[in-house]
C-alpha atoms as a PDB file:
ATOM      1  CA  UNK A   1       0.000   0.000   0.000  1.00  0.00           C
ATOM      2  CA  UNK A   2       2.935   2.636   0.829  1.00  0.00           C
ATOM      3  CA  UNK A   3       4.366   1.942  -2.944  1.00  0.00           C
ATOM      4  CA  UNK A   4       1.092   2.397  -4.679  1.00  0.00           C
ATOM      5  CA  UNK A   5       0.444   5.324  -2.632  1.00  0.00           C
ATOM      6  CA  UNK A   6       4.080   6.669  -3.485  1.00  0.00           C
ATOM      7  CA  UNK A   7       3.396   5.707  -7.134  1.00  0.00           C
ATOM      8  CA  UNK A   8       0.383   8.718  -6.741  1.00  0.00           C
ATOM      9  CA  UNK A   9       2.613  10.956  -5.504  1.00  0.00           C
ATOM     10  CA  UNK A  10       5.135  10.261  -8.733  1.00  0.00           C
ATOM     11  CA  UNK A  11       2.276  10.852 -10.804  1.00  0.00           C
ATOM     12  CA  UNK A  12       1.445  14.279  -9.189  1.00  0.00           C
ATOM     13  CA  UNK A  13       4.476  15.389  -9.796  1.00  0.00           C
ATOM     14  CA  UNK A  14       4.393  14.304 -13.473  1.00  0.00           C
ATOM     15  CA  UNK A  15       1.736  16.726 -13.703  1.00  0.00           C
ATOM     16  CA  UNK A  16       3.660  19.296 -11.594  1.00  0.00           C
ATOM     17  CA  UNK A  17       6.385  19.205 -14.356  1.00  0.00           C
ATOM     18  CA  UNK A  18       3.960  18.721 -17.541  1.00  0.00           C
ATOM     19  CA  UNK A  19       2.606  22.371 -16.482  1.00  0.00           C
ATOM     20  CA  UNK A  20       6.052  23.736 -15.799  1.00  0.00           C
ATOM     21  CA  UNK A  21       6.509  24.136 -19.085  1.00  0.00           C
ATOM     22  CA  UNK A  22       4.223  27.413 -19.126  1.00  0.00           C
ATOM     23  CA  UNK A  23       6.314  28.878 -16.754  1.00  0.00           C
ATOM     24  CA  UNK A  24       8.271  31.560 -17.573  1.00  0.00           C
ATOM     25  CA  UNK A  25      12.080  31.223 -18.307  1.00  0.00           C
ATOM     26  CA  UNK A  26      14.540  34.123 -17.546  1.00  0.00           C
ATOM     27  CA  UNK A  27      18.208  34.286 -18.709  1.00  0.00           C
ATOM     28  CA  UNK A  28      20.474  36.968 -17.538  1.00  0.00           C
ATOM     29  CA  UNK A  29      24.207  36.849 -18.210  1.00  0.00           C
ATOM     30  CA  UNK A  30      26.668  39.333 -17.025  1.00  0.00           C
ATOM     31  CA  UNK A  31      30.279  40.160 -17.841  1.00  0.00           C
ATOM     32  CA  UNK A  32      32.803  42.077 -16.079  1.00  0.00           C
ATOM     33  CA  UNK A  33      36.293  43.630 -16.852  1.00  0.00           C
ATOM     34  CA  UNK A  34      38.800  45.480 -14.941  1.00  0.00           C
ATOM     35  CA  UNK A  35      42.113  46.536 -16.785  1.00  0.00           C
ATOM     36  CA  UNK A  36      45.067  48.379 -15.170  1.00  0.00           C
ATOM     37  CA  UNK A  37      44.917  51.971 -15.243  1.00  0.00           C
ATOM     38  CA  UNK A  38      47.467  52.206 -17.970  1.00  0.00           C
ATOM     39  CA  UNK A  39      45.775  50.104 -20.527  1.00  0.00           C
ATOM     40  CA  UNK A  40      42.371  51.999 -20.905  1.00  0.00           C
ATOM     41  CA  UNK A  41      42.304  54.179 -24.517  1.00  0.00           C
ATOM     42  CA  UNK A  42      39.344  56.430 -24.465  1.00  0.00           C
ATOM     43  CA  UNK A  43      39.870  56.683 -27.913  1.00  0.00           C
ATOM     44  CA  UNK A  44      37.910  53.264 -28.885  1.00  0.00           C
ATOM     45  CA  UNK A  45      35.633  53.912 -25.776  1.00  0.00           C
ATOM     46  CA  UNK A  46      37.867  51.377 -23.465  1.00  0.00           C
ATOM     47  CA  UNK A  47      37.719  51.873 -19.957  1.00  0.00           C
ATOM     48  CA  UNK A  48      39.376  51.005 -16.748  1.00  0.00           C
ATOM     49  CA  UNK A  49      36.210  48.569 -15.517  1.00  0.00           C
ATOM     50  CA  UNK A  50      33.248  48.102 -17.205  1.00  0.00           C
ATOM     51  CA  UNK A  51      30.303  45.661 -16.522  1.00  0.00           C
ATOM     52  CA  UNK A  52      28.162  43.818 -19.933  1.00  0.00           C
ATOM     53  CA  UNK A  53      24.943  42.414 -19.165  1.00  0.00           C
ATOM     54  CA  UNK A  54      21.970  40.672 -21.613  1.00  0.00           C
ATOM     55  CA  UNK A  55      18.632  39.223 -20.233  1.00  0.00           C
ATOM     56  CA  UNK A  56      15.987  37.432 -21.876  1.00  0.00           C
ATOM     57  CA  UNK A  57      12.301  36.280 -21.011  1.00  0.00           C
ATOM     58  CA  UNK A  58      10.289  33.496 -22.646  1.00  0.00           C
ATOM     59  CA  UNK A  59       7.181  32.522 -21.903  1.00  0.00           C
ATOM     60  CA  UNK A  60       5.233  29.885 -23.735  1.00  0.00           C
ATOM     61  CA  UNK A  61       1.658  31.246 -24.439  1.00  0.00           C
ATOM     62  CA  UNK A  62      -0.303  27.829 -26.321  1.00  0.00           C
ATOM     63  CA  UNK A  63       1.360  24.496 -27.263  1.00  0.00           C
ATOM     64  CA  UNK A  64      -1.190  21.488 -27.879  1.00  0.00           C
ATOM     65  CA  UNK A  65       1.729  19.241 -27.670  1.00  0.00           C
ATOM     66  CA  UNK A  66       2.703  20.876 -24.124  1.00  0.00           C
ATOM     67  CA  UNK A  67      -1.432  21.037 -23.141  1.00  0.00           C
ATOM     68  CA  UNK A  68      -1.746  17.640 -24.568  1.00  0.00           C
ATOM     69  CA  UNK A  69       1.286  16.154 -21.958  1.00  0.00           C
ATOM     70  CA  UNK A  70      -1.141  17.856 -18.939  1.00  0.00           C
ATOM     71  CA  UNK A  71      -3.621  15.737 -19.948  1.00  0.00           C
ATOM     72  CA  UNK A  72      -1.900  12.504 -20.039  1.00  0.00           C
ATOM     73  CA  UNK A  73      -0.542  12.886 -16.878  1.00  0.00           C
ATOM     74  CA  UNK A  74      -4.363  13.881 -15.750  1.00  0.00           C
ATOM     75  CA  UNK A  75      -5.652  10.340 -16.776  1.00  0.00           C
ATOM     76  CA  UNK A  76      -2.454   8.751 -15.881  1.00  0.00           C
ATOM     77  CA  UNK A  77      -2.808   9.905 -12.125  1.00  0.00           C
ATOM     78  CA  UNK A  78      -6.485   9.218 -12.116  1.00  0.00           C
ATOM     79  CA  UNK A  79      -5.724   5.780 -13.512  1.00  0.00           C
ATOM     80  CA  UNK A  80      -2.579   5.520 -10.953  1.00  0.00           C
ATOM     81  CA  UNK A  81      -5.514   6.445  -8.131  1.00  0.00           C
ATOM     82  CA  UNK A  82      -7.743   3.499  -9.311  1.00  0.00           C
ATOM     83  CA  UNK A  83      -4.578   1.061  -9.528  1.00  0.00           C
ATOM     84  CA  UNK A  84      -3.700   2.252  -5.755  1.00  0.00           C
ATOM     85  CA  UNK A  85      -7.416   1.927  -4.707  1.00  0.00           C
ATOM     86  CA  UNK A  86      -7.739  -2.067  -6.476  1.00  0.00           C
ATOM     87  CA  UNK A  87      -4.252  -2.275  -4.574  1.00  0.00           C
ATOM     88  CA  UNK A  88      -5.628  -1.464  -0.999  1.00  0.00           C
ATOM     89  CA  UNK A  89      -8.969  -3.252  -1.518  1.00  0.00           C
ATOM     90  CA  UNK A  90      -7.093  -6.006  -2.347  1.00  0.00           C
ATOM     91  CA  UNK A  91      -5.060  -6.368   0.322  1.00  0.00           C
ATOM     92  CA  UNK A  92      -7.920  -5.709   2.880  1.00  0.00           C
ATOM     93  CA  UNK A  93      -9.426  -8.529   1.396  1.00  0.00           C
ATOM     94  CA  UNK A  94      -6.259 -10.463   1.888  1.00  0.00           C
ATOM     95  CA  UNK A  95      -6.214  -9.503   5.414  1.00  0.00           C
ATOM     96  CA  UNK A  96     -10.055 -10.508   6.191  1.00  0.00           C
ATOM     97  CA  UNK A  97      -9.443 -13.978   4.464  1.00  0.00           C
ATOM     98  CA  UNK A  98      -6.181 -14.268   6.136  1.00  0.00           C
ATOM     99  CA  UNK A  99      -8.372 -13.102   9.612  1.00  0.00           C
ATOM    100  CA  UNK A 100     -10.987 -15.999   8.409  1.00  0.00           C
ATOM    101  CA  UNK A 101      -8.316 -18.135   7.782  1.00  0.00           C
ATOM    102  CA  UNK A 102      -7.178 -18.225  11.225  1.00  0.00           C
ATOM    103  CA  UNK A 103     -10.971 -18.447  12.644  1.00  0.00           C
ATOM    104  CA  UNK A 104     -11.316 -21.716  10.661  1.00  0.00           C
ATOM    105  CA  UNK A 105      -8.133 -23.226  12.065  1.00  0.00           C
ATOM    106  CA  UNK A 106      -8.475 -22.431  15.520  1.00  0.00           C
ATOM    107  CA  UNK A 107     -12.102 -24.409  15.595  1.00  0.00           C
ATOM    108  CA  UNK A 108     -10.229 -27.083  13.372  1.00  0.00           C
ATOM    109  CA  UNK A 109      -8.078 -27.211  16.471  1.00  0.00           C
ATOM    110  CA  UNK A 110     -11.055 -27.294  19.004  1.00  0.00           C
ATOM    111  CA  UNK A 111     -12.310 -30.009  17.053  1.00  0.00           C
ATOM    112  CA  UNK A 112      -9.111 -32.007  16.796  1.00  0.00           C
ATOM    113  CA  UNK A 113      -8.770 -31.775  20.560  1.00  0.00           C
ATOM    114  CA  UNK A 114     -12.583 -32.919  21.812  1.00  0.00           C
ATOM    115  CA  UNK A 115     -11.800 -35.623  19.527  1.00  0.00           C
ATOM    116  CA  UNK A 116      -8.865 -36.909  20.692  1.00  0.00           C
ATOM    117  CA  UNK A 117     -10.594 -36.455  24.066  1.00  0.00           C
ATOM    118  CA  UNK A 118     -13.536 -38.849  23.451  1.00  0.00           C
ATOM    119  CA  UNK A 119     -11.255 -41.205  21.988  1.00  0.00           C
ATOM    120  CA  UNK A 120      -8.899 -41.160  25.748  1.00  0.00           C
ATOM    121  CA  UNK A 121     -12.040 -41.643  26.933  1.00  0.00           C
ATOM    122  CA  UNK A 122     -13.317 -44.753  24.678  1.00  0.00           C
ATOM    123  CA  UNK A 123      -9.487 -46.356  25.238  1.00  0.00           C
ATOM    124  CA  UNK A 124     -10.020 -46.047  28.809  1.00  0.00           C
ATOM    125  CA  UNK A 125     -13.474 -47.795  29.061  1.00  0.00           C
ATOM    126  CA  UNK A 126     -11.702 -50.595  26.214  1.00  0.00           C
ATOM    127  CA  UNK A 127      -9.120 -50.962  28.502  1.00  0.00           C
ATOM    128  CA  UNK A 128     -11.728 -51.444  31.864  1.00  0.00           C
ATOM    129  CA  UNK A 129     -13.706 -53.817  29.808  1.00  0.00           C
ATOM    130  CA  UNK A 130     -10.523 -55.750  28.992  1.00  0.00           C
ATOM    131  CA  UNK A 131      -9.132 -56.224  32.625  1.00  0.00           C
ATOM    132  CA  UNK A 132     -12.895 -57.126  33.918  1.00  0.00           C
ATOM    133  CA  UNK A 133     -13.173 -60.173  31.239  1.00  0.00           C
ATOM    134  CA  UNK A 134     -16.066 -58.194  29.005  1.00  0.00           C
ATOM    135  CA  UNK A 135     -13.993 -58.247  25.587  1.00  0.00           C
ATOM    136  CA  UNK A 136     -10.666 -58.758  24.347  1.00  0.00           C
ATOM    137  CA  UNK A 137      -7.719 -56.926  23.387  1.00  0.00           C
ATOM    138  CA  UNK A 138      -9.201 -56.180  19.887  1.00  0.00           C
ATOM    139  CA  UNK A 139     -10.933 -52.993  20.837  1.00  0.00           C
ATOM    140  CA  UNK A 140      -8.389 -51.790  22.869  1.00  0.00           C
ATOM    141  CA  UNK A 141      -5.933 -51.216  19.777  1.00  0.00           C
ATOM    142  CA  UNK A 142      -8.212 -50.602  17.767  1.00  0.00           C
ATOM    143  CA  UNK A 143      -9.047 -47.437  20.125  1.00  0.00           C
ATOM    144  CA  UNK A 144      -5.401 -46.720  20.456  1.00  0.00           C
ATOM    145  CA  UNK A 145      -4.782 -46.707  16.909  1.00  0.00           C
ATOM    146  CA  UNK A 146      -7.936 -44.051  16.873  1.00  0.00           C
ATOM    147  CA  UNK A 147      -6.172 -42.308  19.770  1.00  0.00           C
ATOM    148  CA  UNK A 148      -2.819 -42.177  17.518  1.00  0.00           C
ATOM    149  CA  UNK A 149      -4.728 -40.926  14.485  1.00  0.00           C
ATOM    150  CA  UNK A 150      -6.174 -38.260  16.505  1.00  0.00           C
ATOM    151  CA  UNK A 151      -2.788 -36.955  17.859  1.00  0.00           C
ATOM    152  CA  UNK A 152      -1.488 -36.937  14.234  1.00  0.00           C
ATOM    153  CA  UNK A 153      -4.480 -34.619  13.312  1.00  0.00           C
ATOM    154  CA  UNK A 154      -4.887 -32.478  16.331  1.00  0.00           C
ATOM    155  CA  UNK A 155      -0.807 -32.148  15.366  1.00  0.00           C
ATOM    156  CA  UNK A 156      -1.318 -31.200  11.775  1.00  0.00           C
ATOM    157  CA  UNK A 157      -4.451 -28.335  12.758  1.00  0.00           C
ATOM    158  CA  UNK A 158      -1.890 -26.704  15.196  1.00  0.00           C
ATOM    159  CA  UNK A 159       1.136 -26.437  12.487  1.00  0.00           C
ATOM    160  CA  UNK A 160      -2.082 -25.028   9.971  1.00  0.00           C
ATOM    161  CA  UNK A 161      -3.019 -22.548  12.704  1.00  0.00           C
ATOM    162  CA  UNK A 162       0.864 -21.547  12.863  1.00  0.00           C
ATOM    163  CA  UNK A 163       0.886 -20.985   9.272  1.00  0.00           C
ATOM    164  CA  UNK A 164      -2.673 -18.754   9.045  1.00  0.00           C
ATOM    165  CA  UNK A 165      -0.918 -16.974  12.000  1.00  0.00           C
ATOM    166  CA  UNK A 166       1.931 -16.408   9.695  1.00  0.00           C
ATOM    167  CA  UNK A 167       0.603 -15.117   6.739  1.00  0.00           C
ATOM    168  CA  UNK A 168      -1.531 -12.274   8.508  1.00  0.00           C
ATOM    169  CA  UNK A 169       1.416 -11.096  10.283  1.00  0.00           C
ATOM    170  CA  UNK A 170       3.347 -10.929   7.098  1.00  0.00           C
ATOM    171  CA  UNK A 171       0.004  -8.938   5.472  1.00  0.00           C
ATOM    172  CA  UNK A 172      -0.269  -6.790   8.614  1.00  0.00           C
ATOM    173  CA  UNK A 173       3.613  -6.043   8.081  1.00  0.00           C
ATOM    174  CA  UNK A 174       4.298  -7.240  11.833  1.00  0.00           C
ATOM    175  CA  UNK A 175       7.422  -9.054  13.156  1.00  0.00           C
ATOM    176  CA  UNK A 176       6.792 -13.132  11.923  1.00  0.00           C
ATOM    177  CA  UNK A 177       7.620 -13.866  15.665  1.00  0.00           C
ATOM    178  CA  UNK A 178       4.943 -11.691  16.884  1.00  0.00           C
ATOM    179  CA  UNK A 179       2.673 -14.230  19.115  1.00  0.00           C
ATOM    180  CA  UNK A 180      -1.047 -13.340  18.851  1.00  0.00           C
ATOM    181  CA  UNK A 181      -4.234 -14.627  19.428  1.00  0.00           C
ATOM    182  CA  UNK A 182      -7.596 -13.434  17.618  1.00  0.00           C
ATOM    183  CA  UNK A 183     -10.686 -13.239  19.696  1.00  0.00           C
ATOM    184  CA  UNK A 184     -13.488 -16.064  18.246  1.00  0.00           C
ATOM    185  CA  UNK A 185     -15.808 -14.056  16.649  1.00  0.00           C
ATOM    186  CA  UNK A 186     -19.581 -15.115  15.826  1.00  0.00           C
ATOM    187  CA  UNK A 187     -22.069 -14.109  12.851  1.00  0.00           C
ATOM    188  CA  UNK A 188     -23.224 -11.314  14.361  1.00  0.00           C
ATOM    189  CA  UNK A 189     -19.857  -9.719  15.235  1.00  0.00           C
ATOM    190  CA  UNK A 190     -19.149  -6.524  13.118  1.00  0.00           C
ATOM    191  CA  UNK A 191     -16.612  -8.146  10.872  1.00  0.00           C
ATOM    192  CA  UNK A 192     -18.898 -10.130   9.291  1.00  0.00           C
ATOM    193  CA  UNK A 193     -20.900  -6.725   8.701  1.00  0.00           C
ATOM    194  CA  UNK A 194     -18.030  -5.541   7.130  1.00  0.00           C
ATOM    195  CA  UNK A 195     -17.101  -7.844   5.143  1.00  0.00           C
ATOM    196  CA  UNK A 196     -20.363  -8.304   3.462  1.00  0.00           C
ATOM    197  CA  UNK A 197     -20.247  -4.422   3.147  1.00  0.00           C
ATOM    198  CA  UNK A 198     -16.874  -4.710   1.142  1.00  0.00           C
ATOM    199  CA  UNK A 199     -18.297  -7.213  -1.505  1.00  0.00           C
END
């Protein structure tokens, strides 16, 4: 957003110098000369110091070329303006997915977790119903296996919650490092207003 925003400012000053050209333009040039005092001849008009000087003014009145420039950089700028504008929407847009993003993997992560949960829970009551004589060891590895598979995911949602983290730090510009957490937000929450506002 800062380049695009510096790319209007290049573009203002296009214009800046596509009207300089009606300025006006002065020239003055001056010459001096001192001689010794026994070198003057008034003769030929020659004396001891004498100072030259020339000016000159120019002013361009009409030039379609030079009017014609002023309005290029006109609809250049106001094209550079729309660029920048597509540019910040688009990177607001970025953020709120990036900001959705995260939502979506934190309740991935809730998920992953009760899960793994009510499969501790079924292992344990496998496990009971194996040392009491009630069934064999079948369901007990078969519940551990579940228990395994569980871990694995719960694992995987946490290193995709790292990684949503990630890229809206890097779109909000912030240190990578930066630790954050985003509050949950629900469907009535003003971001959603927002965001429905922006589309």
């Amino acid at each position: 957003i800062k380049v695009v925003l510096k790319d209007i400012e290049l573009s203002e000053n296009d214009i800046s110098f596509a009207k300089s050209q009606f300025l006006p333009s002065v020239n003055i040039d001056l010459t001096g000369m001192v001689i010794d005092e026994y070198r003057p001849n008034p003769l030929i008009g020659q004396a001891q110091r004498s100072i030259f000087g020339t000016g000159r003014a120019q002013q361009l009145i009409y030039s379609e070329a030079a009017l014609a420039q002023i309005k290029i950089q006109k609809i250049l700028l106001e094209a550079q303006n729309q660029a920048s504008e597509q540019e910040i929407l688009d990177q607001t847009i970025r953020c709120f997915q990036a900001y959705f993003g995260i939502l979506q993997a934190k309740t991935n992560v809730a998920i992953r977790k009760e899960n793994l949960g009510a499969f501790d829970t079924n292992l344990e009551l496998a496990e009971v119903r194996f040392r009491t004589g009630l069934q064999n060891n079948a369901d007990v590895y078969r519940w551990q296996s579940e228990v395994v598979k569980a871990k694995q995911a719960l694992i995987e949602a946490e290193a995709q919650l790292i990684v949503a983290k990630l890229q809206l730090n890097a779109l909000l510009n912030n240190s990578i490092q930066g630790e954050f957490d985003i509050l949950d937000a629900t469907l009535d929450d003003e971001v959603f207003r927002l965001f429905s506002e922006s589309n």
